[in-house]
Protein backbone atom coordinates (compact mmCIF):
# COMPACT_ATOMS: atom_id res chain seq x y z
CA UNK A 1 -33.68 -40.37 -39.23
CA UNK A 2 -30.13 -39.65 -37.95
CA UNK A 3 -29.34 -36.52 -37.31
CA UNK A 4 -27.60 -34.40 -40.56
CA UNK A 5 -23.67 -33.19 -40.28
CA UNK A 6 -23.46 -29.35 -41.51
CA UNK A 7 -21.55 -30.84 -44.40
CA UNK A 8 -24.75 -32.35 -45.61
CA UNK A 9 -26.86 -29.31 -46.04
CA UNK A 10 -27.70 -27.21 -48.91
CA UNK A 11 -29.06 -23.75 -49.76
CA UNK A 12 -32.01 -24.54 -52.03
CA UNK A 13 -34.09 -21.35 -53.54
CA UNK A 14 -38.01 -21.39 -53.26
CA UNK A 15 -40.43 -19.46 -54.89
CA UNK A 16 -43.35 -17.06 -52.89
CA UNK A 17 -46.54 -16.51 -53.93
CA UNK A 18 -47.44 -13.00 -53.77
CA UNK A 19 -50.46 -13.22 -52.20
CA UNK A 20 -51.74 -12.04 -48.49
CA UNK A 21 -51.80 -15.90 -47.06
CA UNK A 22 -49.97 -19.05 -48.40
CA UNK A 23 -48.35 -21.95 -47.62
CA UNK A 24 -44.81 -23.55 -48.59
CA UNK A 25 -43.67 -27.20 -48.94
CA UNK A 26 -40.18 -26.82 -47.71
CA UNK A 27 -37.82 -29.87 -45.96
CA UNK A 28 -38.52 -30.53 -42.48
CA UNK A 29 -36.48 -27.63 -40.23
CA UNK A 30 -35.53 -25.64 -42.84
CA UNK A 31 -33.64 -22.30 -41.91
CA UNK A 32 -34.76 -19.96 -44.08
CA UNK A 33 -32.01 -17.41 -44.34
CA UNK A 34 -33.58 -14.67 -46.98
CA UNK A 35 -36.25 -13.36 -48.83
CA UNK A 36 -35.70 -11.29 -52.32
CA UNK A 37 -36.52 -10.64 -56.00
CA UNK A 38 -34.97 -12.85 -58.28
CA UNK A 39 -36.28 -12.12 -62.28
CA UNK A 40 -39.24 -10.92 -61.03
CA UNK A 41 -40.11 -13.64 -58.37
CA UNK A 42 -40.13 -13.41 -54.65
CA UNK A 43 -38.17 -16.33 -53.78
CA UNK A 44 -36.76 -16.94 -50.33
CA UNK A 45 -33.56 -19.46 -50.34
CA UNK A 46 -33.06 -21.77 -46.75
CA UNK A 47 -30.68 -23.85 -45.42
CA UNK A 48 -32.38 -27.42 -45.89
CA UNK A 49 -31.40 -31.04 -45.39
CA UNK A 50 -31.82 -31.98 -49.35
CA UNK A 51 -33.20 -35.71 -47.33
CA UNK A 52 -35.57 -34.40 -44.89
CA UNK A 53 -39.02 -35.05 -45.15
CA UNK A 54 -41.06 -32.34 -46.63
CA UNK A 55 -43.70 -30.01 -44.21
CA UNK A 56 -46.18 -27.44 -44.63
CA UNK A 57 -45.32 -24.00 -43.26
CA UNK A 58 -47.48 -21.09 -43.63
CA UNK A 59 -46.64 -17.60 -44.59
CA UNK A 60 -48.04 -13.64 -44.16
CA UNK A 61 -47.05 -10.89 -46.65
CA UNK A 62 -47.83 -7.15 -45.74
CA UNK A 63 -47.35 -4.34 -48.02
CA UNK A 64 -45.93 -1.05 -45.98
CA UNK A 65 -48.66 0.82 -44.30
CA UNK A 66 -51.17 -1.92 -44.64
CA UNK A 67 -52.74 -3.60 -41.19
CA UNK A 68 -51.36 -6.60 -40.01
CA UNK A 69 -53.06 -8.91 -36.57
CA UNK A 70 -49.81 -8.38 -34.33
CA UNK A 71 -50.86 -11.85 -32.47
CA UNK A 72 -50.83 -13.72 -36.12
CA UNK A 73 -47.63 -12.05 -38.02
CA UNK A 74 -45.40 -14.78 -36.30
CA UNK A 75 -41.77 -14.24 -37.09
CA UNK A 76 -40.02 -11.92 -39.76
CA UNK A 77 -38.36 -13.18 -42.51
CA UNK A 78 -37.49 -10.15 -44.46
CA UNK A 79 -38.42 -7.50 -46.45
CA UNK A 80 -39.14 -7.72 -50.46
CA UNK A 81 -38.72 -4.30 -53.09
CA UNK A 82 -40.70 -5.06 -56.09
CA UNK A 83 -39.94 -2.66 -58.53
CA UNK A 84 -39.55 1.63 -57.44
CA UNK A 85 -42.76 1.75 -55.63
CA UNK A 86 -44.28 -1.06 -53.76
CA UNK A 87 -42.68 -2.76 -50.43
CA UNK A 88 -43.40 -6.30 -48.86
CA UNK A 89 -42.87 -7.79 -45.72
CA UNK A 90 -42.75 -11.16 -45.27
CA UNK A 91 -43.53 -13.38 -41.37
CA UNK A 92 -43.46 -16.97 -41.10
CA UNK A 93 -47.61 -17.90 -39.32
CA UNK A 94 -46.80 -18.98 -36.18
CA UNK A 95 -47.92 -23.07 -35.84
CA UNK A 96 -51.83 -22.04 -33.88
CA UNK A 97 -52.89 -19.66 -36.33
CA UNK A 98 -52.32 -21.51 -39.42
CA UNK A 99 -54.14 -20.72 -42.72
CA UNK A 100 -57.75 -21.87 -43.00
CA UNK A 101 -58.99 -20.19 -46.79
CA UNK A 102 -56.37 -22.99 -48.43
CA UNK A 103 -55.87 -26.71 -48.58
């Protein structure tokens, strides 16, 4: 595929599971810029190319105080408020420790 002019991309909005582990269809090298709550959904929007071939990329969430395997948590996305009380932070898996409880 040739490569994509700025022009061409697009900020698309996804919605999170809230869950420990998961996985995300999102266009091949997607930036993902955000993570928030949107109606009561965590959603996270990237930068995609709308023409890319789609990929698997695995995700972490970790409520505040709660352990987390330093050598899994990969990188940080960002950091969700759901409602006055609870807290979630949200790491991209790094590639080798991928998820292994879902298809």
């Amino acid at each position: 595929m040739a490569k994509r002019k700025r022009e061409d991309m697009k900020v698309f909005k996804y919605q999170c599971e809230v869950t420990d582990k998961f996985r995300m269809e999102l266009p091949e090298h997607a930036q993902i810029l955000t993570v928030h709550m949107q109606k009561g959904f965590v959603c996270i929007w990237a930068l995609v190319d709308p023409d890319a071939q789609m990929e698997f990329r695995w995700f972490r969430m970790v409520g505040t105080g709660h352990p987390i395997d330093v050598l899994e948590s990969g990188s940080f996305v960002g950091t969700v408020f759901m409602g006055a009380e609870l807290v979630f932070h949200l790491f991209e898996i790094k590639a080798e420790s991928k998820l292994e409880e879902k298809p």
